[in-house]
N, C-alpha and C. Protein backbone atom coordinates (compact mmCIF):
# COMPACT_ATOMS: atom_id res chain seq x y z
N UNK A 1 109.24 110.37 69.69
CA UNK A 1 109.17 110.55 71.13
C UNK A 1 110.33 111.45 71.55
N UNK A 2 110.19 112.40 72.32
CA UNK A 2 111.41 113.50 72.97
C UNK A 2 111.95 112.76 73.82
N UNK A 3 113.25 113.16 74.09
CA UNK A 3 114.21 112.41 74.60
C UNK A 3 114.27 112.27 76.14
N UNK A 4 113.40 113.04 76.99
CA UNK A 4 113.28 112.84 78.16
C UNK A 4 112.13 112.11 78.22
N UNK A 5 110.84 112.02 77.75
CA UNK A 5 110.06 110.81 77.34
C UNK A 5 110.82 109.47 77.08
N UNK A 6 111.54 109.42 76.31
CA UNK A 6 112.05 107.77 76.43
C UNK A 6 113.31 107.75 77.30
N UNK A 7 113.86 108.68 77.54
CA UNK A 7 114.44 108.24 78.69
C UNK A 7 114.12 108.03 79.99
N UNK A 8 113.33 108.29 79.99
CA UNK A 8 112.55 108.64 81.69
C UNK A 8 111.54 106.76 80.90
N UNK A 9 110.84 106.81 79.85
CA UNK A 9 110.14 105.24 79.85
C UNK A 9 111.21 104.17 79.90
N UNK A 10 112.46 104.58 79.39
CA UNK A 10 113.64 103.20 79.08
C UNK A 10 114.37 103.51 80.56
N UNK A 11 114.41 103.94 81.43
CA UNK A 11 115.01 103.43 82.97
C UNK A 11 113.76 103.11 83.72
N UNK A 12 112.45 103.51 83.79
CA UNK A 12 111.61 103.16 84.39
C UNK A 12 111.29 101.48 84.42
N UNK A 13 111.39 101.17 82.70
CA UNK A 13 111.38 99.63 82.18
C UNK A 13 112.73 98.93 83.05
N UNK A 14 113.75 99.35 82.44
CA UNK A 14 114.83 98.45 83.06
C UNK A 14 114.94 98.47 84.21
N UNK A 15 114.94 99.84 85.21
CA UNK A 15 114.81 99.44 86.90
C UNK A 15 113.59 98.32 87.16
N UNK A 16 112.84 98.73 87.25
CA UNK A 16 111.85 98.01 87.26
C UNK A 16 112.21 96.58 87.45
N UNK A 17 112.59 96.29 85.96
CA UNK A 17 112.67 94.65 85.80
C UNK A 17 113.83 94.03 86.77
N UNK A 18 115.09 95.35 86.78
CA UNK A 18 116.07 94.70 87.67
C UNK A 18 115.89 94.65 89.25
N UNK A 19 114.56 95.72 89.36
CA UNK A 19 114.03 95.22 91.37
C UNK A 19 113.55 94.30 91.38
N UNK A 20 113.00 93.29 90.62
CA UNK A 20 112.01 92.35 90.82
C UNK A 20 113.04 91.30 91.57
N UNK A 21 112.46 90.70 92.64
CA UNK A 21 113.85 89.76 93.49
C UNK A 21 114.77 90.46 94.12
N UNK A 22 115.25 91.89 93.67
CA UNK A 22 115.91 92.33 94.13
C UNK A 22 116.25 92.14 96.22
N UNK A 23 117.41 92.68 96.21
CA UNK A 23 117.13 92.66 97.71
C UNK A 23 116.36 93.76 98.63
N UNK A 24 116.81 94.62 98.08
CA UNK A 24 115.51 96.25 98.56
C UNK A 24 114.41 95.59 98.32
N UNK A 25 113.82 94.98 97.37
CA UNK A 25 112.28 95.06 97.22
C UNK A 25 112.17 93.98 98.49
N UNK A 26 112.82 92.81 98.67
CA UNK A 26 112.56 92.17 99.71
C UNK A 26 112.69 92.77 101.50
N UNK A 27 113.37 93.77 101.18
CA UNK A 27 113.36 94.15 102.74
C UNK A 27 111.87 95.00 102.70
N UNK A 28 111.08 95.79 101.06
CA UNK A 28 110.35 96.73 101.33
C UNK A 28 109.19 95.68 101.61
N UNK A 29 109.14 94.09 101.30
CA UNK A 29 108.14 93.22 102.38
C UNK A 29 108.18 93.20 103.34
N UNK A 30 109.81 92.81 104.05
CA UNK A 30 109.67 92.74 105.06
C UNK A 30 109.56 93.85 106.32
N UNK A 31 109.66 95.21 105.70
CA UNK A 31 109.27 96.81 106.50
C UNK A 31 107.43 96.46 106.71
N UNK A 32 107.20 96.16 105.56
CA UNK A 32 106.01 96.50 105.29
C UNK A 32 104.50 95.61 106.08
N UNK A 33 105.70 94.48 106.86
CA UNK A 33 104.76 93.35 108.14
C UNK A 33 105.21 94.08 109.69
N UNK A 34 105.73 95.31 109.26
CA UNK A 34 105.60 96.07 110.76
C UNK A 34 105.62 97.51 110.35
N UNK A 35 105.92 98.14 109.38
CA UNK A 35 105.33 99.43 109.80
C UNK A 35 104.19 99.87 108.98
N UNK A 36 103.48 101.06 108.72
CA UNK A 36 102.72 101.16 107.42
C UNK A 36 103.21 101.65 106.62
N UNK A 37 102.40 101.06 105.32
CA UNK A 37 102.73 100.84 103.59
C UNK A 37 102.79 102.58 103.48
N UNK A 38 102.35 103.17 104.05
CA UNK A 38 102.68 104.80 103.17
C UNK A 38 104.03 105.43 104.21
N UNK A 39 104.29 104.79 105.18
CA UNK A 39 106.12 105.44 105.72
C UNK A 39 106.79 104.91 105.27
N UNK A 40 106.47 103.70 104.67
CA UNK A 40 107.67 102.55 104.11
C UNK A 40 108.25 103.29 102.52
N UNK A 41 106.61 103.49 101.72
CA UNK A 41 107.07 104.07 100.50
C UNK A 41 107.40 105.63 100.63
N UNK A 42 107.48 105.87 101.52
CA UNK A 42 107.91 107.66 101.62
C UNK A 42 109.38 107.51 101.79
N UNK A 43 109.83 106.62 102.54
CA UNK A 43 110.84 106.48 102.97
C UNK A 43 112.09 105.59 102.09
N UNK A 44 111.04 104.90 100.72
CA UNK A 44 111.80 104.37 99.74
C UNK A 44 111.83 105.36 98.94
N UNK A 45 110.77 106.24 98.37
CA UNK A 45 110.63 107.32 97.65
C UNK A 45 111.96 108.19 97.69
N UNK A 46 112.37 108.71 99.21
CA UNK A 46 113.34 109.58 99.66
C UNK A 46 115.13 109.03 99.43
N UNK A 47 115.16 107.98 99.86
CA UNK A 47 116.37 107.18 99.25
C UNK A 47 116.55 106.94 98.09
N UNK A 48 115.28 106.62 97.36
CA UNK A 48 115.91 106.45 96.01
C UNK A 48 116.27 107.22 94.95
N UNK A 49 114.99 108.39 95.62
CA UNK A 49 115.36 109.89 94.73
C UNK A 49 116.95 109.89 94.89
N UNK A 50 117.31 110.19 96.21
CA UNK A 50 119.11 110.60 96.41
C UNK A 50 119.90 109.68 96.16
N UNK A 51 119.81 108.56 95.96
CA UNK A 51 120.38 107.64 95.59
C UNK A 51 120.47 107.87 94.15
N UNK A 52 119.52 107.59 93.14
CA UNK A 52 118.89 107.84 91.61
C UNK A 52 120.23 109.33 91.29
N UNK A 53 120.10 110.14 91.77
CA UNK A 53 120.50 111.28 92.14
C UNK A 53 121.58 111.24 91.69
N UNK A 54 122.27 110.53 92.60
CA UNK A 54 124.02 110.24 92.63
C UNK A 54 124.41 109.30 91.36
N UNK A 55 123.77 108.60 91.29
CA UNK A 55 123.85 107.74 90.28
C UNK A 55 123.81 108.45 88.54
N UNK A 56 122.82 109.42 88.87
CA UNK A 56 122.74 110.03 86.91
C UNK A 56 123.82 110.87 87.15
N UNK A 57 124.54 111.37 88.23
CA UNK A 57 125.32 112.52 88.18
C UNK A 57 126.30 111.93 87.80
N UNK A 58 127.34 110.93 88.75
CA UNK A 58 127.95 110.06 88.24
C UNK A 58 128.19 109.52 86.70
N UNK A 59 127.14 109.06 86.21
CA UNK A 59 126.92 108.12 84.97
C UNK A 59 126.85 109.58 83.72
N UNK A 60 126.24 110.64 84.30
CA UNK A 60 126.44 111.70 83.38
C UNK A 60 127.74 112.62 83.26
N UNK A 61 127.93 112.56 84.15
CA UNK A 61 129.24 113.74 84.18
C UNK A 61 130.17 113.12 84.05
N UNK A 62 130.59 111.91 85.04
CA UNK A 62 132.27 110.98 85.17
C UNK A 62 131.73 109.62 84.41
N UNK A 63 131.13 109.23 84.11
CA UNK A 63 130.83 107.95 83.02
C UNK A 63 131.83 107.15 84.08
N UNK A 64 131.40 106.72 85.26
CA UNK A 64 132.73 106.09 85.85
C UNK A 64 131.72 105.33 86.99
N UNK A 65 132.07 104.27 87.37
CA UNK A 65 131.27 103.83 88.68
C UNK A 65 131.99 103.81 89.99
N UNK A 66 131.17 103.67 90.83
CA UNK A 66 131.52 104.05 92.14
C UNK A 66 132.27 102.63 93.13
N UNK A 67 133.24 103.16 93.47
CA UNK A 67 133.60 101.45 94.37
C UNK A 67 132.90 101.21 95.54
N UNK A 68 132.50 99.95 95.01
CA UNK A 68 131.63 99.84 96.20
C UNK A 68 131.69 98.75 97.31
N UNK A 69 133.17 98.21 97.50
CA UNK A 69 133.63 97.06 98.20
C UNK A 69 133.67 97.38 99.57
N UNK A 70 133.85 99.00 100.25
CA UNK A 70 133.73 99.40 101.30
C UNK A 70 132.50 99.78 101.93
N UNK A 71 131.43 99.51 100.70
CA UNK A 71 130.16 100.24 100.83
C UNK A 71 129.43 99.09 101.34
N UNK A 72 129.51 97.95 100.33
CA UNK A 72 129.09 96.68 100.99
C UNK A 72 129.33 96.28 101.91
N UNK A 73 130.80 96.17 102.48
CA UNK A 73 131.16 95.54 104.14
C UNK A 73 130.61 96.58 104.87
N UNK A 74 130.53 97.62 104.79
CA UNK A 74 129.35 98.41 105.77
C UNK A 74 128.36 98.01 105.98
N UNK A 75 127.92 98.04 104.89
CA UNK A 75 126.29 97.98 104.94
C UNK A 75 125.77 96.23 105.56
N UNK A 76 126.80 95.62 105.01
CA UNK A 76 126.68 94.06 105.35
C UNK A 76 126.81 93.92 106.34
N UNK A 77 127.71 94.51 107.58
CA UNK A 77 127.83 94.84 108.98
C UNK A 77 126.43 95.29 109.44
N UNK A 78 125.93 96.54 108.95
CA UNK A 78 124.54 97.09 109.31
C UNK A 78 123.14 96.10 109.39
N UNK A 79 123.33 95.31 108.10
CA UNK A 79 121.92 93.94 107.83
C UNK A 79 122.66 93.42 108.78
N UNK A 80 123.62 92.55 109.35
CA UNK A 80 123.48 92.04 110.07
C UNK A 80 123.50 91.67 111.54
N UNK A 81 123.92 93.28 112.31
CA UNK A 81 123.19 94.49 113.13
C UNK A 81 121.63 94.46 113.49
N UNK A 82 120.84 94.20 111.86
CA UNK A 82 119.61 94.51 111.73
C UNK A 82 118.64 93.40 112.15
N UNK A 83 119.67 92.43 111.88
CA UNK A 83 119.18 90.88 112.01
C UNK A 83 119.24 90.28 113.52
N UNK A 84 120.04 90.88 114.15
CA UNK A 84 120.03 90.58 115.31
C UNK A 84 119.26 91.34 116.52
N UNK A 85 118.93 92.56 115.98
CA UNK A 85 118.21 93.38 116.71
C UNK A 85 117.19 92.88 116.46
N UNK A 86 116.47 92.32 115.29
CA UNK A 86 115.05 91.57 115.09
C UNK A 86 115.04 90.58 115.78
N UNK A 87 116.01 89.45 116.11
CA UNK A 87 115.90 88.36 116.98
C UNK A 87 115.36 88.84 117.99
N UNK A 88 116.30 89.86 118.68
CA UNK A 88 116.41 90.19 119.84
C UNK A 88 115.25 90.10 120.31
N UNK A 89 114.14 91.24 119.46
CA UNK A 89 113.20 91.85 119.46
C UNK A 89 113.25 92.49 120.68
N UNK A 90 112.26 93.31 120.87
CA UNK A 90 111.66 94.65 122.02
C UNK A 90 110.54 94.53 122.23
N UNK A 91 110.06 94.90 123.66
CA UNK A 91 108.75 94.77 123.74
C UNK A 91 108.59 96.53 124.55
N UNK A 92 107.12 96.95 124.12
CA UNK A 92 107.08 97.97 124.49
C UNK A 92 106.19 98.13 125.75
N UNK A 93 106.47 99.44 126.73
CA UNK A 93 105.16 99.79 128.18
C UNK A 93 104.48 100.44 127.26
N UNK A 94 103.19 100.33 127.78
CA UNK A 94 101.84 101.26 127.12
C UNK A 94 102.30 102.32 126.84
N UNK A 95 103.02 103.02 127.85
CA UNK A 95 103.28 104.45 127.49
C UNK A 95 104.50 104.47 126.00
N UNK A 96 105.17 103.54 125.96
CA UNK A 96 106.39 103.57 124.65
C UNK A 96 105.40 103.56 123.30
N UNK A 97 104.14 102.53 124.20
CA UNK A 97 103.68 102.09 122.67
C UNK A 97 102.35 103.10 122.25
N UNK A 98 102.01 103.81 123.07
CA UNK A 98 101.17 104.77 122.52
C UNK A 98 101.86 106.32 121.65
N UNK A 99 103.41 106.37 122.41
CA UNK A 99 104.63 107.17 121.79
C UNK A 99 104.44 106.68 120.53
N UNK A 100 105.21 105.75 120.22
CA UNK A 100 105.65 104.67 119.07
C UNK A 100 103.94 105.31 118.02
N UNK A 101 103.62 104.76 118.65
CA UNK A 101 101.98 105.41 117.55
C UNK A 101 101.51 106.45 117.00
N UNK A 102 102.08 107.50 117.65
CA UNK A 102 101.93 109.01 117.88
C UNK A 102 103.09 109.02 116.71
N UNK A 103 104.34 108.74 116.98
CA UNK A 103 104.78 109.33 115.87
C UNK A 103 106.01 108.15 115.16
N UNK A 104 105.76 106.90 115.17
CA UNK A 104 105.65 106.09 114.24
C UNK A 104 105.70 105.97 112.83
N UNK A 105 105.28 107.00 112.33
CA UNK A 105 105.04 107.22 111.18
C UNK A 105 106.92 107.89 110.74
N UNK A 106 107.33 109.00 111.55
CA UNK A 106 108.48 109.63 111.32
C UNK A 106 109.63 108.79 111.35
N UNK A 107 109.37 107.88 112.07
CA UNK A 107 110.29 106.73 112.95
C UNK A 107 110.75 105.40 111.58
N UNK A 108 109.50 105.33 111.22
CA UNK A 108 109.00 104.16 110.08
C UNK A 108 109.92 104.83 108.98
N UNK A 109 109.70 106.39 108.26
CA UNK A 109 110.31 106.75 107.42
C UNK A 109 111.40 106.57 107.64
N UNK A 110 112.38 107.10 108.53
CA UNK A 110 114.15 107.46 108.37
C UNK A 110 114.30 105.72 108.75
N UNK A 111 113.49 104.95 109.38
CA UNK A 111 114.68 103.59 109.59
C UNK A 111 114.37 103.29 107.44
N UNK A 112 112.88 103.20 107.28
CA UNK A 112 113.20 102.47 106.00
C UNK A 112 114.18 103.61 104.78
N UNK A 113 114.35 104.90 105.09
CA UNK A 113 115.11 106.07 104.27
C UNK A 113 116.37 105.51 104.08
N UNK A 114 117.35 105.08 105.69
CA UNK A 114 118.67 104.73 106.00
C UNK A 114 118.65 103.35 105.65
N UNK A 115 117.81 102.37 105.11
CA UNK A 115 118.17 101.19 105.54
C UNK A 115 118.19 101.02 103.97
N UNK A 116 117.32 101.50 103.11
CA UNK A 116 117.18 101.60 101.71
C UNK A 116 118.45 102.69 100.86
N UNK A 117 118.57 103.19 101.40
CA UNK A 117 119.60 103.84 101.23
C UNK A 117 121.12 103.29 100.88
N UNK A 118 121.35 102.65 102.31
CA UNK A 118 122.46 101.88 102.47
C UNK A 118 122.34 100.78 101.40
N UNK A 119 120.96 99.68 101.73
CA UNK A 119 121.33 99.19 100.13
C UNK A 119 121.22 98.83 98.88
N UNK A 120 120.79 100.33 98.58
CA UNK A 120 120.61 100.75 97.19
C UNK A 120 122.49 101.30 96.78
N UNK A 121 122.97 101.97 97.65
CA UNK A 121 124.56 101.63 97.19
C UNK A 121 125.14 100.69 96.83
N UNK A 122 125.88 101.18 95.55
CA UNK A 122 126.28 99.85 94.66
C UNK A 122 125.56 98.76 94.17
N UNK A 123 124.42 99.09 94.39
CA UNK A 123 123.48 97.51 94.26
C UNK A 123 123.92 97.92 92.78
N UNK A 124 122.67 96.56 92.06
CA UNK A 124 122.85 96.53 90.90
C UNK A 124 122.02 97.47 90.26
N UNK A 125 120.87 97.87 90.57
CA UNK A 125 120.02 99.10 90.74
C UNK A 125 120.58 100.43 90.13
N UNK A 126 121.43 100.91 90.90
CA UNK A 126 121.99 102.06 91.39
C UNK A 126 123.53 101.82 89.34
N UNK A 127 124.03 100.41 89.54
CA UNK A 127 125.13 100.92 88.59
C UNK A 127 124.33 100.44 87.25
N UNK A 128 123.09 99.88 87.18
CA UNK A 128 122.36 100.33 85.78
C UNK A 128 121.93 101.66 85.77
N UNK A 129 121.41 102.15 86.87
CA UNK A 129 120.89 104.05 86.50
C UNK A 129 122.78 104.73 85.94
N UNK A 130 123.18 104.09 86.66
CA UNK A 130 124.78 104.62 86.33
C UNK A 130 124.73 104.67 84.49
N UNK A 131 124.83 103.16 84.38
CA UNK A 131 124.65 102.92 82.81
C UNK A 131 123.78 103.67 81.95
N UNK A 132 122.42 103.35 82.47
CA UNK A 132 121.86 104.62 81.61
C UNK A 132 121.64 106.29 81.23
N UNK A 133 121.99 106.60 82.33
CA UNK A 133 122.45 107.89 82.46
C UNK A 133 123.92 108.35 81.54
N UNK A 134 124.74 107.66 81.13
CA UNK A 134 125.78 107.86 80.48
C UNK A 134 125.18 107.20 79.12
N UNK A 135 123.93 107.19 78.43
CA UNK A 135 123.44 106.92 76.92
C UNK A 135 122.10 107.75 76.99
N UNK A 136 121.74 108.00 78.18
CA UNK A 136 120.53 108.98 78.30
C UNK A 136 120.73 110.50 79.04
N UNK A 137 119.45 111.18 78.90
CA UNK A 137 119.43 112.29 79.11
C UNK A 137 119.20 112.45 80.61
N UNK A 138 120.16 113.08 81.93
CA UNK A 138 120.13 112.49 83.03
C UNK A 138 118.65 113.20 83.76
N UNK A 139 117.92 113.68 83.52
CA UNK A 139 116.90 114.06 84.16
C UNK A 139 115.56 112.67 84.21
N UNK A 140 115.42 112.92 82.48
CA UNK A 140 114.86 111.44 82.19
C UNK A 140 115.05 109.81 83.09
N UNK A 141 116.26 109.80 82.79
CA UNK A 141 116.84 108.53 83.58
C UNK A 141 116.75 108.84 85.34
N UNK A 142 117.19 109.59 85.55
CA UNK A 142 116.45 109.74 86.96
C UNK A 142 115.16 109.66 87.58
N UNK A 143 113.89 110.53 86.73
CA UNK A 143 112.81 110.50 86.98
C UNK A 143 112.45 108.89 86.66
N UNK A 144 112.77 108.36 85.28
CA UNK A 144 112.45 106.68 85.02
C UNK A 144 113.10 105.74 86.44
N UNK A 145 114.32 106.05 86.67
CA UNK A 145 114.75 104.95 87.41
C UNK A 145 113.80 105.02 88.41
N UNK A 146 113.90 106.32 89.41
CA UNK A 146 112.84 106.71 90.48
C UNK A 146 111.61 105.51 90.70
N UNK A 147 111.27 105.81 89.90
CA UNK A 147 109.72 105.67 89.72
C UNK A 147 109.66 103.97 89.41
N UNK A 148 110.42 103.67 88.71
CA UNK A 148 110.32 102.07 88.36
C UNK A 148 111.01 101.33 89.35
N UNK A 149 111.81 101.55 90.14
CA UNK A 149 112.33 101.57 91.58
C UNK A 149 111.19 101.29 93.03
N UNK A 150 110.04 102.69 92.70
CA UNK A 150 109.35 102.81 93.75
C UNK A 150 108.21 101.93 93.27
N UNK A 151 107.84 102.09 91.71
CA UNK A 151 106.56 100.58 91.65
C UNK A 151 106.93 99.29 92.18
N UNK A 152 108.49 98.71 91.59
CA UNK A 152 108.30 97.93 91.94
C UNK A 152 108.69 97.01 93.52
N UNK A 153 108.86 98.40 94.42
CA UNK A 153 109.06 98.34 95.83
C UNK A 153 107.63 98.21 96.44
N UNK A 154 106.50 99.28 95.80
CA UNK A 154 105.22 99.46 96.13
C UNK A 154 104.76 97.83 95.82
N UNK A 155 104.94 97.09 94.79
CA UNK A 155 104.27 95.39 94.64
C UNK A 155 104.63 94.69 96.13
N UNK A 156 106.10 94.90 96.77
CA UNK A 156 106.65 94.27 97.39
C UNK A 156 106.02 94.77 98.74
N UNK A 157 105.39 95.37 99.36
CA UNK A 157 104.60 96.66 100.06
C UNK A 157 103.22 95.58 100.03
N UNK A 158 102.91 95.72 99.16
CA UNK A 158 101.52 95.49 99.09
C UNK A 158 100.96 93.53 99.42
N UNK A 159 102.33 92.87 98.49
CA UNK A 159 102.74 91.48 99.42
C UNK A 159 102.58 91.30 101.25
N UNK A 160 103.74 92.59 101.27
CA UNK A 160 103.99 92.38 102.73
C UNK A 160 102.89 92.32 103.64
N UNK A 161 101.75 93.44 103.26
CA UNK A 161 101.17 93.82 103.95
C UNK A 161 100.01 92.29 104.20
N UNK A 162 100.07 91.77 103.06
CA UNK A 162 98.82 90.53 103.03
C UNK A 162 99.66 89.77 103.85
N UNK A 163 100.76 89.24 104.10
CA UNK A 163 101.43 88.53 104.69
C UNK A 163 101.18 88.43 106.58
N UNK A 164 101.63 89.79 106.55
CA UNK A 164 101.17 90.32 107.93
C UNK A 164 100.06 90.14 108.87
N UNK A 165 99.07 89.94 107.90
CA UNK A 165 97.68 90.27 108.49
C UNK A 165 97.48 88.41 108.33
N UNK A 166 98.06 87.50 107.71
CA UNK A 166 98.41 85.77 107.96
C UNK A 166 98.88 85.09 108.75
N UNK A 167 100.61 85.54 109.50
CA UNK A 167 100.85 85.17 109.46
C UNK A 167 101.66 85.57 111.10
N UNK A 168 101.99 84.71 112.17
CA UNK A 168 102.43 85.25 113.50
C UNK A 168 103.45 85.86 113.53
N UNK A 169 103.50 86.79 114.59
CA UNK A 169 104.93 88.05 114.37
C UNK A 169 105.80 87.29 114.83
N UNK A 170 105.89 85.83 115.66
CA UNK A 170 107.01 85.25 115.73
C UNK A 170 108.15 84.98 113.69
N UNK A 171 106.72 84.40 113.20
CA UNK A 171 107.27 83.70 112.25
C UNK A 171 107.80 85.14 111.43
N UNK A 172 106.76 86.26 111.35
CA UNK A 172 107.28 87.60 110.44
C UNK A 172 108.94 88.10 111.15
N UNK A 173 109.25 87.63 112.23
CA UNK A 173 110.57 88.06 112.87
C UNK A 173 111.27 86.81 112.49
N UNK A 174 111.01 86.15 112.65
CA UNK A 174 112.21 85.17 112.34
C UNK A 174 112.42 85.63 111.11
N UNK A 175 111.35 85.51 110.07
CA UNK A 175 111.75 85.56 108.49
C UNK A 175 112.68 87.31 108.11
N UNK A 176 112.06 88.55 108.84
CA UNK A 176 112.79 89.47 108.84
C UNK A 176 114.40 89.04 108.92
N UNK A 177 114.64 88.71 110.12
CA UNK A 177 115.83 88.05 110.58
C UNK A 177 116.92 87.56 109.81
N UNK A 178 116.11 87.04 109.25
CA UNK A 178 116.61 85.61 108.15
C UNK A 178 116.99 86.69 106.97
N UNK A 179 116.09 87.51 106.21
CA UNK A 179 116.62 88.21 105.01
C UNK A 179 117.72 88.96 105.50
N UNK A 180 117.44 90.24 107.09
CA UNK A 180 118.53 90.55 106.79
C UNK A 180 120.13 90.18 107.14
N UNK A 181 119.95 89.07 107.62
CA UNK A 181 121.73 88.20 107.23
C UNK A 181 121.79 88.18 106.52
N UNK A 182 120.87 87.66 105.54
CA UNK A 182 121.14 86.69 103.74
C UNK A 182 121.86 87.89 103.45
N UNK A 183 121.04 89.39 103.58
CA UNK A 183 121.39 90.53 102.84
C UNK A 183 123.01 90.75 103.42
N UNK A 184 122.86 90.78 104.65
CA UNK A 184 124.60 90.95 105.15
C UNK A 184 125.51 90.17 104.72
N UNK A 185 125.29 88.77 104.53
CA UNK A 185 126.05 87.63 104.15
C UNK A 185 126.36 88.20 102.21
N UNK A 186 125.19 88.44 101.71
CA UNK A 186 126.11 88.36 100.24
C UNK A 186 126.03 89.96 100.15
N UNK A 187 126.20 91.04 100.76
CA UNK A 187 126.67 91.87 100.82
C UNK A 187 128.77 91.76 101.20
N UNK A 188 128.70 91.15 102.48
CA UNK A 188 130.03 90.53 102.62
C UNK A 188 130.97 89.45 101.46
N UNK A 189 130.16 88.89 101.00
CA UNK A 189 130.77 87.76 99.71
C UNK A 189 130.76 88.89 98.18
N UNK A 190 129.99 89.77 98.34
CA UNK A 190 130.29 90.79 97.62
C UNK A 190 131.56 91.55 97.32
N UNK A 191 131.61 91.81 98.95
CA UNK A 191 132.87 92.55 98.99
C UNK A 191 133.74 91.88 99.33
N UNK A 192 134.05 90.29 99.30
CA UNK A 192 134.98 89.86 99.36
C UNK A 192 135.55 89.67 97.75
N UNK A 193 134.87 89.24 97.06
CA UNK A 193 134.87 89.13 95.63
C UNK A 193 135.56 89.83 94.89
N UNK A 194 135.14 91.32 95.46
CA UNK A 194 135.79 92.25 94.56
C UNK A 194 137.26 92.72 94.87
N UNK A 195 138.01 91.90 95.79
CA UNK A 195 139.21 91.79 96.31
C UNK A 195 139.88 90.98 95.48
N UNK A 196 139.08 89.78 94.67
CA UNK A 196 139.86 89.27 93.68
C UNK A 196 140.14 89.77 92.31
């Protein structure tokens, strides 16, 4: 097998297995009980490429990982920003919500682009592509991580969506709600951690 062939199959395998539970794949359910399944994955697609990105460059060139104790209390600030704006919730006038529809789709991409983005930094995700990229060939390992990244965001997508169509948008907001503290909360115990 050529070496961008198994490198691109050996990060596809290991991302993969390490999104499953992950916390991205759980927010790409919970995107996926309010916006639609093809802005959600365009918008994971786009983060993870640049994310993936940073990560083989890193792991290829500086064999070094990235600190990510400032990255987390950000981002842990942001989920739980995110969590409260879902309580809050919004309600829209006909005219917002026929807007919102019209171009919804653009709207859907950059919140799930920025929100996947933010935390795919430092995750654990991001410092295995690190890892493999410093024993693999970084094109390979990029295209593998990518892709085993976005399947197994697309399972979590395809959950959401059955969920949605079950279950009342009270209860889909509360539960939004609820992940993203959890996510802010051990984003924060994250970065408290790494102070010790």
């Amino acid at each position: 097998m050529n070496g961008l062939v198994a490198a691109t199959a050996v990060a596809f395998g290991a991302i993969f297995v390490a999104e499953m539970g992950d916390k991205s794949q759980l927010m790409a359910l919970t995107f996926a009980t309010r916006f639609r399944a093809v802005s959600i994955l365009v918008g994971i697609s786009i983060a993870t490429a640049l994310v993936h990105a940073v990560s083989v460059g890193v792991g290829a060139l500086l064999q070094v990982s990235l600190p990510t104790r400032v990255i987390n209390i950000a981002a842990g600030v942001l989920f739980l920003g995110f969590g409260a704006w879902t309580l809050r919730g919004d309600t829209l006038t006909e005219a917002e919500r026929a807007k919102a529809e019209r171009t919804g789709g653009r709207g859907a991409v950059v919140t799930a682009s920025t929100a996947f983005f933010l935390a795919e930094l430092g995750d654990k995700t991001m410092l295995a592509t690190i890892t493999l990229a410093t024993d693999h060939g970084w094109l390979g390992t990029w295209i593998g991580s990518t892709l085993g990244m976005v399947a197994a965001d697309a399972l979590a997508i395809v959950v959401g969506r059955a969920l949605g169509k079950r279950l009342p948008e009270k209860v889909i907001a509360y539960g939004a709600a609820t992940l993203f503290f959890v996510f802010g909360i051990v984003l924060g115990i994250e970065a408290i951690a790494q102070l010790t």
